[in-house]
C-alpha atoms as a PDB file:
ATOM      1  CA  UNK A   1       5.349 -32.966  74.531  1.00  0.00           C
ATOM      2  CA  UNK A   2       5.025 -31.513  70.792  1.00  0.00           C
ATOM      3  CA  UNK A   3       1.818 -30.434  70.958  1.00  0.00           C
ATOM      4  CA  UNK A   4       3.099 -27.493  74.010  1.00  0.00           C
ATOM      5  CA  UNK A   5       6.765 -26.990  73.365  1.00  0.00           C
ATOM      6  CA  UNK A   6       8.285 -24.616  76.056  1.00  0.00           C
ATOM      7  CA  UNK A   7       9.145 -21.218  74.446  1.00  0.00           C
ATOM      8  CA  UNK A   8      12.615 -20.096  73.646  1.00  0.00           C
ATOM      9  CA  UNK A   9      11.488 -16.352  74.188  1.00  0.00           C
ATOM     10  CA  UNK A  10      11.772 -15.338  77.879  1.00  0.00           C
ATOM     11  CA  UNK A  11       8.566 -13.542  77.747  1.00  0.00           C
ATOM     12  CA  UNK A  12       6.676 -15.801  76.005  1.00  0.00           C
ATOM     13  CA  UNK A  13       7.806 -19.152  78.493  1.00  0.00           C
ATOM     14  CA  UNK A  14       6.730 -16.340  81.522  1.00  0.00           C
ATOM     15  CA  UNK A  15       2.989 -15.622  80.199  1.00  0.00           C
ATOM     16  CA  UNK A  16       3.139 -19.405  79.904  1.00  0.00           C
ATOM     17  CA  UNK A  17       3.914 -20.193  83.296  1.00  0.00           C
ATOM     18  CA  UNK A  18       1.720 -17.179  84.485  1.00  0.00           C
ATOM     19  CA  UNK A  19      -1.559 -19.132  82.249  1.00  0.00           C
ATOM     20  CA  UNK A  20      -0.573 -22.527  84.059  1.00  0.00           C
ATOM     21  CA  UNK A  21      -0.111 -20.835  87.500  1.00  0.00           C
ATOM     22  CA  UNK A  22      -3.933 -19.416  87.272  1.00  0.00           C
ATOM     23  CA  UNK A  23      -4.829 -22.671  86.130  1.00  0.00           C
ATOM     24  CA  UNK A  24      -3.612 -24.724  89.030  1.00  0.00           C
ATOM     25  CA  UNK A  25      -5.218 -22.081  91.361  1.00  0.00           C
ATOM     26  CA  UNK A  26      -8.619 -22.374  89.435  1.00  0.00           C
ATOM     27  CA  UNK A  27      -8.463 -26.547  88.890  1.00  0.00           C
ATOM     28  CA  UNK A  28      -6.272 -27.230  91.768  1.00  0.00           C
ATOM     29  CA  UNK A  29      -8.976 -29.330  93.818  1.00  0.00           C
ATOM     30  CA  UNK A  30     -10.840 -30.394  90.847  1.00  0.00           C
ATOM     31  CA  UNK A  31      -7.635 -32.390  89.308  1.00  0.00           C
ATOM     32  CA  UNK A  32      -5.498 -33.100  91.889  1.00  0.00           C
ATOM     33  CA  UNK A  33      -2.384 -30.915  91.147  1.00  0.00           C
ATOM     34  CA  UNK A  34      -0.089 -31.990  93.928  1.00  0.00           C
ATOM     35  CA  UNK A  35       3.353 -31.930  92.476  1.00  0.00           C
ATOM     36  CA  UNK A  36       4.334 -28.571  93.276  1.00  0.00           C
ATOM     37  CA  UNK A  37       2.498 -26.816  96.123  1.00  0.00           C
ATOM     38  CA  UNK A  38       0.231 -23.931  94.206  1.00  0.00           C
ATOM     39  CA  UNK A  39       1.463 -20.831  96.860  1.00  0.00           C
ATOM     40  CA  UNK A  40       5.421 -21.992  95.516  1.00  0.00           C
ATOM     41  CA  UNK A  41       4.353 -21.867  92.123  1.00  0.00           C
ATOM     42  CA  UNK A  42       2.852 -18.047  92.885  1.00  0.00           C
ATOM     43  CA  UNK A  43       5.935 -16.857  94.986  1.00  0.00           C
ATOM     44  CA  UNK A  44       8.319 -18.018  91.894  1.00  0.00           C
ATOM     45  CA  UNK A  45       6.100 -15.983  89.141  1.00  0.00           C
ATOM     46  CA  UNK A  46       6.636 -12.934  91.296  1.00  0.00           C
ATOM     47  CA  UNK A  47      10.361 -13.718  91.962  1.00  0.00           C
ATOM     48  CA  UNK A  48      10.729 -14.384  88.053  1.00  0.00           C
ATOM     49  CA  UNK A  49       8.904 -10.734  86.984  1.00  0.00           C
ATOM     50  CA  UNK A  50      10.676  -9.024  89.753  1.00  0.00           C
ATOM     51  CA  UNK A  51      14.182 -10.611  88.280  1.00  0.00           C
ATOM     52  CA  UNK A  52      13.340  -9.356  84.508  1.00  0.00           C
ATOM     53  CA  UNK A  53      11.970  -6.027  86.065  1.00  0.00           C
ATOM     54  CA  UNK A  54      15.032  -5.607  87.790  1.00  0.00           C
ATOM     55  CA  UNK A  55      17.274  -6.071  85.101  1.00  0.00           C
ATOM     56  CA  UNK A  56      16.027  -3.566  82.809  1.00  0.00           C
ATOM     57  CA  UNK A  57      16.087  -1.356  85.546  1.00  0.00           C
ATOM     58  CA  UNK A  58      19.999  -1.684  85.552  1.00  0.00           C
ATOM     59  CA  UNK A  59      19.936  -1.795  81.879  1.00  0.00           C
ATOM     60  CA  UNK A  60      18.568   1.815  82.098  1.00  0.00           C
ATOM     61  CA  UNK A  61      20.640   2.568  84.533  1.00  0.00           C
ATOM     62  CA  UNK A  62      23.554   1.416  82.551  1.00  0.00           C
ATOM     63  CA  UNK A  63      22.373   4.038  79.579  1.00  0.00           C
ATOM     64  CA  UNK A  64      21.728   6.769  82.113  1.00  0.00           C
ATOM     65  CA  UNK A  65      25.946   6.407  83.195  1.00  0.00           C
ATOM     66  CA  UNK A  66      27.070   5.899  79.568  1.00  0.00           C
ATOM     67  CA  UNK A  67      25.564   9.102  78.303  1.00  0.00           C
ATOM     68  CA  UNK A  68      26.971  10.943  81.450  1.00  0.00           C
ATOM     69  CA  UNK A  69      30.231   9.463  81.186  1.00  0.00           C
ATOM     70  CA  UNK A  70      29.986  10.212  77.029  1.00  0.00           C
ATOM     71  CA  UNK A  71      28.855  13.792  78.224  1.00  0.00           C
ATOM     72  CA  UNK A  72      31.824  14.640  80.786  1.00  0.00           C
ATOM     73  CA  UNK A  73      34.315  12.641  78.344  1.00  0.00           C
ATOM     74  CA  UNK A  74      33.733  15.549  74.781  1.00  0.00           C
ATOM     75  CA  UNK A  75      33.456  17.755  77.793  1.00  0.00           C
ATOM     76  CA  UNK A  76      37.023  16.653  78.636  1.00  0.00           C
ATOM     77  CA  UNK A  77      38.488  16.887  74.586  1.00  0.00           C
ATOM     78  CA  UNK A  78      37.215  21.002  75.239  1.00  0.00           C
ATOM     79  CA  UNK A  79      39.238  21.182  78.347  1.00  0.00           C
ATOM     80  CA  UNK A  80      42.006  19.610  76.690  1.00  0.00           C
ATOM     81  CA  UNK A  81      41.643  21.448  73.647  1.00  0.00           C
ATOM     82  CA  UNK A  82      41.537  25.204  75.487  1.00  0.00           C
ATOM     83  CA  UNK A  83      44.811  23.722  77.461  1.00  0.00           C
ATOM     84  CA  UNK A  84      46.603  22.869  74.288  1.00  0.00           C
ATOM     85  CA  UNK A  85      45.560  26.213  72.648  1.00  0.00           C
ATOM     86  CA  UNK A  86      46.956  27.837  75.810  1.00  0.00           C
ATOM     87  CA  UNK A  87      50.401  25.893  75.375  1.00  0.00           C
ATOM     88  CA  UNK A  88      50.658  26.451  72.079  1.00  0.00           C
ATOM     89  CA  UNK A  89      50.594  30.355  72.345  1.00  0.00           C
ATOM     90  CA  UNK A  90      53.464  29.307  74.959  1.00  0.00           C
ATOM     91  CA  UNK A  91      55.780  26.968  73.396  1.00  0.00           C
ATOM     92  CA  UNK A  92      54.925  26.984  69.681  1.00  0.00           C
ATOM     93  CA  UNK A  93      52.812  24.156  67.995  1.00  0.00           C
ATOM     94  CA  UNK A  94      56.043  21.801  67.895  1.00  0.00           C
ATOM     95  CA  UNK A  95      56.622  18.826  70.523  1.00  0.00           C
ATOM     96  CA  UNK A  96      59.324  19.949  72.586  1.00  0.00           C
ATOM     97  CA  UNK A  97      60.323  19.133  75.827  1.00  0.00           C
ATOM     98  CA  UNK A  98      57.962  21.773  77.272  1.00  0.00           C
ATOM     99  CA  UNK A  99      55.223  20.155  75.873  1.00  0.00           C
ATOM    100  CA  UNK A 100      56.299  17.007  77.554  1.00  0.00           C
ATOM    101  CA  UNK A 101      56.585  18.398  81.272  1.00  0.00           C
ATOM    102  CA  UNK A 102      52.999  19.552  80.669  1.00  0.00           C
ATOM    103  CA  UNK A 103      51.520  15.628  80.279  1.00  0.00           C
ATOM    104  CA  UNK A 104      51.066  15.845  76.720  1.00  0.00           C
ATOM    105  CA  UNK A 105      51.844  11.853  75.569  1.00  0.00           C
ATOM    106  CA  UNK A 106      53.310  10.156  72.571  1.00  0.00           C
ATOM    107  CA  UNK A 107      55.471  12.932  71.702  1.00  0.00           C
ATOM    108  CA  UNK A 108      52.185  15.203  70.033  1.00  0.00           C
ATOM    109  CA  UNK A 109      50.828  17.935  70.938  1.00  0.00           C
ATOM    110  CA  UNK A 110      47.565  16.961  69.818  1.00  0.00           C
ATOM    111  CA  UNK A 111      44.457  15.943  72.544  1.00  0.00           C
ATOM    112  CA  UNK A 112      45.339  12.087  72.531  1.00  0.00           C
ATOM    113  CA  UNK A 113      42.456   9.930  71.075  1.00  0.00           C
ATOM    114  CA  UNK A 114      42.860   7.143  73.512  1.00  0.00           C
ATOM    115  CA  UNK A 115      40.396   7.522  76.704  1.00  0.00           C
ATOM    116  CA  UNK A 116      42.650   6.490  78.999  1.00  0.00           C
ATOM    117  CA  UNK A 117      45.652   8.951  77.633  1.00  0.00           C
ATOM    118  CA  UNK A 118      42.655  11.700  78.151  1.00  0.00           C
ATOM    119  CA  UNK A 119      42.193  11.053  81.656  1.00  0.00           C
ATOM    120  CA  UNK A 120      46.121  11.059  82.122  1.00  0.00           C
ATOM    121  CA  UNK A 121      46.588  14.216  80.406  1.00  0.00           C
ATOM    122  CA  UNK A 122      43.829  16.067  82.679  1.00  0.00           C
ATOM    123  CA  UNK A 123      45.827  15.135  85.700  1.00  0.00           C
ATOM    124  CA  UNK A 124      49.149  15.967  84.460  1.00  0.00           C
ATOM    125  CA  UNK A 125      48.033  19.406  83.261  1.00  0.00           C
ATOM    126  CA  UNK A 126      46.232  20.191  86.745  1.00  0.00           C
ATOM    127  CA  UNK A 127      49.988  19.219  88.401  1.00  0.00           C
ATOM    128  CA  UNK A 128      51.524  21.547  85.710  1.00  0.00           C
ATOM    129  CA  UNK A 129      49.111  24.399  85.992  1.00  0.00           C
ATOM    130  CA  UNK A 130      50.219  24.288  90.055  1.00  0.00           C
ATOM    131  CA  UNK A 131      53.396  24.314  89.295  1.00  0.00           C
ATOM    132  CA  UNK A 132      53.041  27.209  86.584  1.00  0.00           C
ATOM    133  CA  UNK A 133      50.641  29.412  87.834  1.00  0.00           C
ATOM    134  CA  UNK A 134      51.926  31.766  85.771  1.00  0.00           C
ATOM    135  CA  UNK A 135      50.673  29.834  82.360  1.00  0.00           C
ATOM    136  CA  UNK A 136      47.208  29.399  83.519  1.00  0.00           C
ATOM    137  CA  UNK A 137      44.790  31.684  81.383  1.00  0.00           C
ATOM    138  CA  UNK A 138      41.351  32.401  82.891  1.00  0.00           C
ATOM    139  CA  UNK A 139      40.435  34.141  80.004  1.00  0.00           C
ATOM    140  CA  UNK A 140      41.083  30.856  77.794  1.00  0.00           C
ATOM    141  CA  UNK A 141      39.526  28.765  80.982  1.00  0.00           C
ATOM    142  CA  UNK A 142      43.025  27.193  80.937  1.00  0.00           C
ATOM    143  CA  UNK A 143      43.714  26.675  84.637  1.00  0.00           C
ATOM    144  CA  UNK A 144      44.140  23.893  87.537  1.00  0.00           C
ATOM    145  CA  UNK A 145      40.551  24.177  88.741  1.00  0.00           C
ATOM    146  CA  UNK A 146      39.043  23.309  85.599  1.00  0.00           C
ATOM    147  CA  UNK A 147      41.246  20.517  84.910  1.00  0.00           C
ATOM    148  CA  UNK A 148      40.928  19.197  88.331  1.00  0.00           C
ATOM    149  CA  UNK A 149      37.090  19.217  88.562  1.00  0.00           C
ATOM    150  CA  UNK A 150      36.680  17.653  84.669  1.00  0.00           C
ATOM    151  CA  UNK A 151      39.425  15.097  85.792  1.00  0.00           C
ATOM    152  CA  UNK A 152      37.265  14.331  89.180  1.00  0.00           C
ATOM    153  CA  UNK A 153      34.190  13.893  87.329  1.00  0.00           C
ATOM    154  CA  UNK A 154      35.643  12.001  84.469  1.00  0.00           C
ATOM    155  CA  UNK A 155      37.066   9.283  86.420  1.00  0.00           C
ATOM    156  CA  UNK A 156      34.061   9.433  89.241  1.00  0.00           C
ATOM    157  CA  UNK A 157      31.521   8.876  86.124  1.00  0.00           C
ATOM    158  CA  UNK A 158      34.022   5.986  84.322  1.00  0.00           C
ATOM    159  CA  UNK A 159      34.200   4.252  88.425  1.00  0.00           C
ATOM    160  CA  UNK A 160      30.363   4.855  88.378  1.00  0.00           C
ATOM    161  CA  UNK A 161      30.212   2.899  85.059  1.00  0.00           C
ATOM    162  CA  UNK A 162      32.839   0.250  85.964  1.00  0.00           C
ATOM    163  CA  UNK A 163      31.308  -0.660  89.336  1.00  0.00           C
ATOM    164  CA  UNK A 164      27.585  -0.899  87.560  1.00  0.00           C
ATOM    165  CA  UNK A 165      29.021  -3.822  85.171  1.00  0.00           C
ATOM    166  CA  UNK A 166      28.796  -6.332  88.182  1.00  0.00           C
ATOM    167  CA  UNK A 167      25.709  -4.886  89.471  1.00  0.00           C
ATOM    168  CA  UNK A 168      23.864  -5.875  85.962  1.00  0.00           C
ATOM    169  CA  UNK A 169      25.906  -8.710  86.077  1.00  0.00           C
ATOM    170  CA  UNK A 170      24.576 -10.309  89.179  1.00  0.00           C
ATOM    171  CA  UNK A 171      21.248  -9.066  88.053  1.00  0.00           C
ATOM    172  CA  UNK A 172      21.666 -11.028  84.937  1.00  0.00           C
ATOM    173  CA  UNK A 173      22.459 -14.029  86.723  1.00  0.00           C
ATOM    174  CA  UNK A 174      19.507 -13.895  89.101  1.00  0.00           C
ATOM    175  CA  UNK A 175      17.133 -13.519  86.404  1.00  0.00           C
ATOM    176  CA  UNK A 176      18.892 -16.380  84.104  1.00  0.00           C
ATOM    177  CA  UNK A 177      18.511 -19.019  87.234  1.00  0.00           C
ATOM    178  CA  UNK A 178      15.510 -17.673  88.030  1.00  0.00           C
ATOM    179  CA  UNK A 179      14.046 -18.545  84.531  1.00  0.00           C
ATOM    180  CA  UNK A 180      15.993 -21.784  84.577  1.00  0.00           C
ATOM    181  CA  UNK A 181      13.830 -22.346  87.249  1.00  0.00           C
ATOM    182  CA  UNK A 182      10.290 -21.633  85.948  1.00  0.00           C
ATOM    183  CA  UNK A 183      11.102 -23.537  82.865  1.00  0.00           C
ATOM    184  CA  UNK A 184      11.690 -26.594  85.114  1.00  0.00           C
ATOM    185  CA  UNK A 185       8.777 -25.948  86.538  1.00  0.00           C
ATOM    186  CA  UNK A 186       6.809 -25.413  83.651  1.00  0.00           C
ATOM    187  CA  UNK A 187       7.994 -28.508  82.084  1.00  0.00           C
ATOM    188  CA  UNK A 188       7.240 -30.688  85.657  1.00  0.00           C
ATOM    189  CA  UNK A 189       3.520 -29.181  85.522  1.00  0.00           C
ATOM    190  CA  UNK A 190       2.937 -29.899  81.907  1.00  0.00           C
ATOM    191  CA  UNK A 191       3.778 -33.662  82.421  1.00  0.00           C
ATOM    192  CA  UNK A 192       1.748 -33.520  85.878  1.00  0.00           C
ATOM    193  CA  UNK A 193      -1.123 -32.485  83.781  1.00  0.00           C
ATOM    194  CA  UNK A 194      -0.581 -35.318  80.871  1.00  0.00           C
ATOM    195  CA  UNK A 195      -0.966 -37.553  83.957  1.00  0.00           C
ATOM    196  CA  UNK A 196      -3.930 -35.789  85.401  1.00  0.00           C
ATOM    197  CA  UNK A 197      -5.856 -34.917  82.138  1.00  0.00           C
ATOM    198  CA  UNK A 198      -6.620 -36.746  78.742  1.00  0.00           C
ATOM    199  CA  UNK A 199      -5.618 -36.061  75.600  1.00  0.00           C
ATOM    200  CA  UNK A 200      -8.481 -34.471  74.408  1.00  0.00           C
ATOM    201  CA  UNK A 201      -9.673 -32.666  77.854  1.00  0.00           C
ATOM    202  CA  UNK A 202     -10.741 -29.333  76.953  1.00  0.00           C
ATOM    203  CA  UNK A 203      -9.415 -28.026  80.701  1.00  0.00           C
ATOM    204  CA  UNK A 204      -5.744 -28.687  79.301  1.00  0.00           C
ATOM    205  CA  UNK A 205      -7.031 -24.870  77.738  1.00  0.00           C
ATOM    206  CA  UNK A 206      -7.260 -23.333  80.930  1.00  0.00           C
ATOM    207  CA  UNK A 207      -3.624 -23.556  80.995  1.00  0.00           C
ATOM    208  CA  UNK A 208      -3.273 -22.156  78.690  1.00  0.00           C
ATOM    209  CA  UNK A 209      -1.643 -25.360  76.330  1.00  0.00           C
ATOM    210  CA  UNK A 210      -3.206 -27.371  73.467  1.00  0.00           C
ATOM    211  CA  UNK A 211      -5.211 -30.437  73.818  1.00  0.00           C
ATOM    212  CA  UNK A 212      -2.329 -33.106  72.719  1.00  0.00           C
ATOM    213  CA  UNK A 213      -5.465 -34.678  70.421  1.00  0.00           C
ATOM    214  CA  UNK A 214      -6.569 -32.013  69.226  1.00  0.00           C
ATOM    215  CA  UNK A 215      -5.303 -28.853  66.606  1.00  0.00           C
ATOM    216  CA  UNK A 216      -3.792 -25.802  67.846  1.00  0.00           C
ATOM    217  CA  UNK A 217      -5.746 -23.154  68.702  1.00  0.00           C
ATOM    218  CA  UNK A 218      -5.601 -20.693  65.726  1.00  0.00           C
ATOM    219  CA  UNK A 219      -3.815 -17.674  66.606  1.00  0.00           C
ATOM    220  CA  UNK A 220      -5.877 -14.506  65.298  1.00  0.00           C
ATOM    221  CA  UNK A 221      -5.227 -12.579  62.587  1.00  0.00           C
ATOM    222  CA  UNK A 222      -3.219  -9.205  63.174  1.00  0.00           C
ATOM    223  CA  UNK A 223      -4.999  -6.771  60.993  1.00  0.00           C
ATOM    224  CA  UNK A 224      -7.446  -6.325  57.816  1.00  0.00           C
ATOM    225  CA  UNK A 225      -6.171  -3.987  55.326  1.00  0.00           C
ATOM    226  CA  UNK A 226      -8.996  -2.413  53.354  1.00  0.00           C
ATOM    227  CA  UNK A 227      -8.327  -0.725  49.925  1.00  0.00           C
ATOM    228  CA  UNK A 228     -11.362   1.039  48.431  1.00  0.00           C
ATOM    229  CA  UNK A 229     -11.445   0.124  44.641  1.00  0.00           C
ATOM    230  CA  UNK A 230     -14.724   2.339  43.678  1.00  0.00           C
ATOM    231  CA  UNK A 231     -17.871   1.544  42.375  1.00  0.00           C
ATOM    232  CA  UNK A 232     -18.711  -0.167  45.692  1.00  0.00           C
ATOM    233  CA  UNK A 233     -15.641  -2.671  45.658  1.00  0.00           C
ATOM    234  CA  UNK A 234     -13.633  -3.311  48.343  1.00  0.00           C
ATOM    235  CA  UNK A 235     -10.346  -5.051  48.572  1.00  0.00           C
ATOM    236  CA  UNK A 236      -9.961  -6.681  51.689  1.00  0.00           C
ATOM    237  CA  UNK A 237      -6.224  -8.913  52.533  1.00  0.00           C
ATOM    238  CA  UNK A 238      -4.806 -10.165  55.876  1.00  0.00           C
ATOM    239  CA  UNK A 239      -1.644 -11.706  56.924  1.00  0.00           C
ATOM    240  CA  UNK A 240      -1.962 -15.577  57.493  1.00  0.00           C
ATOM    241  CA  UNK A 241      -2.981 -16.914  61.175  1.00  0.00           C
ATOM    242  CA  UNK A 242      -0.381 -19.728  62.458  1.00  0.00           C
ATOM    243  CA  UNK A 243      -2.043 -22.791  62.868  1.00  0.00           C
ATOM    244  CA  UNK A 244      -5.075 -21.356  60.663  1.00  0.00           C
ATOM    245  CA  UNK A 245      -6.997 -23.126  57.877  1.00  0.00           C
ATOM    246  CA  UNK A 246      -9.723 -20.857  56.904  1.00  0.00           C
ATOM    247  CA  UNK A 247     -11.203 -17.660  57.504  1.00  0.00           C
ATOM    248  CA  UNK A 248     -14.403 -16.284  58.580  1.00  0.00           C
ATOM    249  CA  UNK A 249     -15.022 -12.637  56.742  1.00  0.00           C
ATOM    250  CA  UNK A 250     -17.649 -10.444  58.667  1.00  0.00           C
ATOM    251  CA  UNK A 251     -18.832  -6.993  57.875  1.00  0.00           C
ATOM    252  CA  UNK A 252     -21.107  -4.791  59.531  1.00  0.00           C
ATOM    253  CA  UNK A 253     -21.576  -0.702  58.469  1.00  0.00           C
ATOM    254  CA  UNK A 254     -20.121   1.290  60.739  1.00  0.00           C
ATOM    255  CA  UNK A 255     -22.187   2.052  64.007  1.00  0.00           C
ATOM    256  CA  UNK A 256     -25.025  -0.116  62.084  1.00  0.00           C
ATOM    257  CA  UNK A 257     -25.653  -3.448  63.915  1.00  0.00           C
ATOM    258  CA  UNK A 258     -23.698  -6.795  64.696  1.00  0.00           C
ATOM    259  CA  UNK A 259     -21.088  -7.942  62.562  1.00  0.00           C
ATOM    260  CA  UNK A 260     -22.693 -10.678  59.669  1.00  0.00           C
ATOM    261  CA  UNK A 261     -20.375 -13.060  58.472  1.00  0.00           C
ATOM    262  CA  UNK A 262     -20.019 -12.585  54.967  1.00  0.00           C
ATOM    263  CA  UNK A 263     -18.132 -16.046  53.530  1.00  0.00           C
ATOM    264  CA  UNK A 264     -15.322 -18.439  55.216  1.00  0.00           C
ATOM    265  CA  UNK A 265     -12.161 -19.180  52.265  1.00  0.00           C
ATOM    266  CA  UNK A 266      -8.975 -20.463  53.039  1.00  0.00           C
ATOM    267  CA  UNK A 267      -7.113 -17.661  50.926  1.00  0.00           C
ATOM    268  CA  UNK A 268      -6.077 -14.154  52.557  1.00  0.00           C
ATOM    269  CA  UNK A 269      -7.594 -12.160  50.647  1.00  0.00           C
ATOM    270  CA  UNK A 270     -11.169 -11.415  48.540  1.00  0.00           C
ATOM    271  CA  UNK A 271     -12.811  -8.463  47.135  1.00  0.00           C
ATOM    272  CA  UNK A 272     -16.027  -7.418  48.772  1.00  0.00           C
ATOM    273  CA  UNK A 273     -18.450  -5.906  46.089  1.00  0.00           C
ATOM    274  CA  UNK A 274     -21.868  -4.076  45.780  1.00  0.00           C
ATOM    275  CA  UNK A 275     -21.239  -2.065  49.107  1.00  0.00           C
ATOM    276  CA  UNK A 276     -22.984   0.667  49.799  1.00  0.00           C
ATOM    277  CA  UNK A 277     -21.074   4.128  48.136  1.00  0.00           C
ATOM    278  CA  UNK A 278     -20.180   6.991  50.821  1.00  0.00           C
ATOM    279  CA  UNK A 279     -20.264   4.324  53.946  1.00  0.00           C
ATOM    280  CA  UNK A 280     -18.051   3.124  56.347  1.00  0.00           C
ATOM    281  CA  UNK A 281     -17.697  -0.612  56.489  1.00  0.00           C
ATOM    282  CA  UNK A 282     -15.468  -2.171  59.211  1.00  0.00           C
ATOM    283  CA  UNK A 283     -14.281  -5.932  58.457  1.00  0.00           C
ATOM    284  CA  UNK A 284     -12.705  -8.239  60.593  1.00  0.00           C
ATOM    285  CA  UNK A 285     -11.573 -11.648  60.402  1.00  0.00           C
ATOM    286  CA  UNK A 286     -11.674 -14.679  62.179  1.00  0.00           C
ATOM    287  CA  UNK A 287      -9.054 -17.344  61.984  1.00  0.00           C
ATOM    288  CA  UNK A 288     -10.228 -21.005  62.511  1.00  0.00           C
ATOM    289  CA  UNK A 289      -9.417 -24.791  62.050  1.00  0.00           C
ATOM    290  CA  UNK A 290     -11.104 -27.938  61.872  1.00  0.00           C
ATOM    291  CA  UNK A 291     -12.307 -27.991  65.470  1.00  0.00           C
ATOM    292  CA  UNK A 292     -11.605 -24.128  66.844  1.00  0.00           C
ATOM    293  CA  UNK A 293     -11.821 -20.576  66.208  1.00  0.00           C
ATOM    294  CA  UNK A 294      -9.658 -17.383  66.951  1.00  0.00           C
ATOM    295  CA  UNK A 295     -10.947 -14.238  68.280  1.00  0.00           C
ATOM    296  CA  UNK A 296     -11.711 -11.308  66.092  1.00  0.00           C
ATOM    297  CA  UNK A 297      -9.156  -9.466  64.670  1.00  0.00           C
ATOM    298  CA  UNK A 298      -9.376  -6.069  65.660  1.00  0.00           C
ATOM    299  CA  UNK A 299     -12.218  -4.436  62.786  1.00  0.00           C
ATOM    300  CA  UNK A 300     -10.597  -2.084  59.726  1.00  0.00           C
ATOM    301  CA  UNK A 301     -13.343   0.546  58.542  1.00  0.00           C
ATOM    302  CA  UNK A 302     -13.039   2.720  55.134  1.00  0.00           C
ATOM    303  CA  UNK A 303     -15.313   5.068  53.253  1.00  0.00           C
ATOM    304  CA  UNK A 304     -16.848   2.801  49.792  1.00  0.00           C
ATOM    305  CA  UNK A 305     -16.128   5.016  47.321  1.00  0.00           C
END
């Protein structure tokens, strides 16, 4: 059906199902829903938020490890770079074959760039150091202890991060079918209610769709921006409304009455003249069609210069 498309945006198809949900709760009786029993269509909603909710729970999650694991891993380069220091007062700055019964890979004597090689290198120099005690340096916090515990964290923190990768995984997938299944649904209910309800019913909006025979409901305009001109001019300009064909223009002085609807134009913008200098005027707009209107935009106020 044109006139209600399903929406590509997650959200969006949700708030959807969530409008046609309370509508089959508030018209069930009155129209006959009977497709789907209503207390179904309520337990899937709830499964659906609880699937999304869950997911960016793990997503946090996910950030929370990566920063720890980013955290222990430059905490690991100072380990390594202490250790090399330590060596290098030992055995010179050139790779010799010292250097290479202490871990250090690839022939260099340089902290290896690759994350893996890191983690390596922390193990092997925690087997040297026991082996050596004697070129341990507490003073340069060179030593087995320190390169055992950084190694132990290092790879606990990189497990913790593997293992959480299938754990947003299956999240992902629950929340993927789960959507699959509300927009199933949504679509089964939609064609229920072309079976249920005419073309130009006005209950169709309850559901929060479209009359098929009739226009979209105008969505409302986001914001007014005022920009004071002097001598009691205002410029006022909006963003166009989808499915919008004119606009209602309404004023009021600030704290000063109801708002008065000033002129209706199909253009986005129009200066507002002969105000009164050193008020506040709030505007707001109203977006409408041939056959409906939008709520207010929210009002914009300024001081008439």
């Amino acid at each position: 059906m044109a006139t209600n498309p399903t929406p590509t945006n997650d959200a969006e198809m949700l708030a959807l199902y969530g409008k046609l949900v309370q509508g089959c709760v508030e018209l069930e009786g009155e129209i006959g829903i009977n497709q789907t029993p209503v207390v179904s269509l309520q337990e899937l909603l709830i499964s659906a938020h609880a699937a999304l909710t869950e997911v960016e729970k793990q997503k946090a999650e996910r950030s929370t490890l990566r920063k720890e694991l980013r955290d222990w891993d430059q905490e690991s380069e100072r380990v390594l770079s202490r250790c090399r220091l330590r060596l290098a007062a030992l055995f010179g700055n050139g790779f010799s074959e010292q250097w290479q019964a202490a871990g250090f890979p690839d022939q260099s004597t340089m902290v290896p760039e690759v994350f893996a090689k890191r983690l390596a290198l922390l193990a092997q120099l925690s087997a040297y150091f026991t082996a050596n005690p004697e070129h341990e340096s507490q003073d340069m916090r060179a030593t087995t202890a320190i390169c055992e515990m950084t190694h132990q964290s290092l790879s606990g923190v990189r497990a913790l991060v593997d293992h959480h990768k299938s754990i947003l995984q299956n999240a992902v997938q629950k929340k993927n079918a789960t959507l699959k299944q509300v927009r199933k649904c949504l679509r089964s209910l939609i064609d229920e209610l072309a079976l249920l309800l005419t073309e130009d019913d006005v209950r169709w909006r309850r559901f929060g769709l479209n009359p098929p025979a009739g226009e979209p409901l105008p969505e409302p305009v986001d914001k007014v921006l005022l920009t004071p001109l002097g001598q009691g001019t205002l410029q006022a300009k909006w963003s166009p409304a989808l499915h919008a064909l004119r606009y209602h223009v309404q004023m009021r002085v600030m704290g000063f009455g109801d708002f008065a609807t000033l002129t209706t134009l199909p253009e986005t913008e129009i200066l507002l003249q002969d105000l009164p200098p050193g008020e506040f005027i709030e505007v707001r707009v109203i977006a409408a069609n041939t056959q409906e209107e939008s709520a207010p935009c929210p009002a914009s106020a300024v001081l008439v210069g």
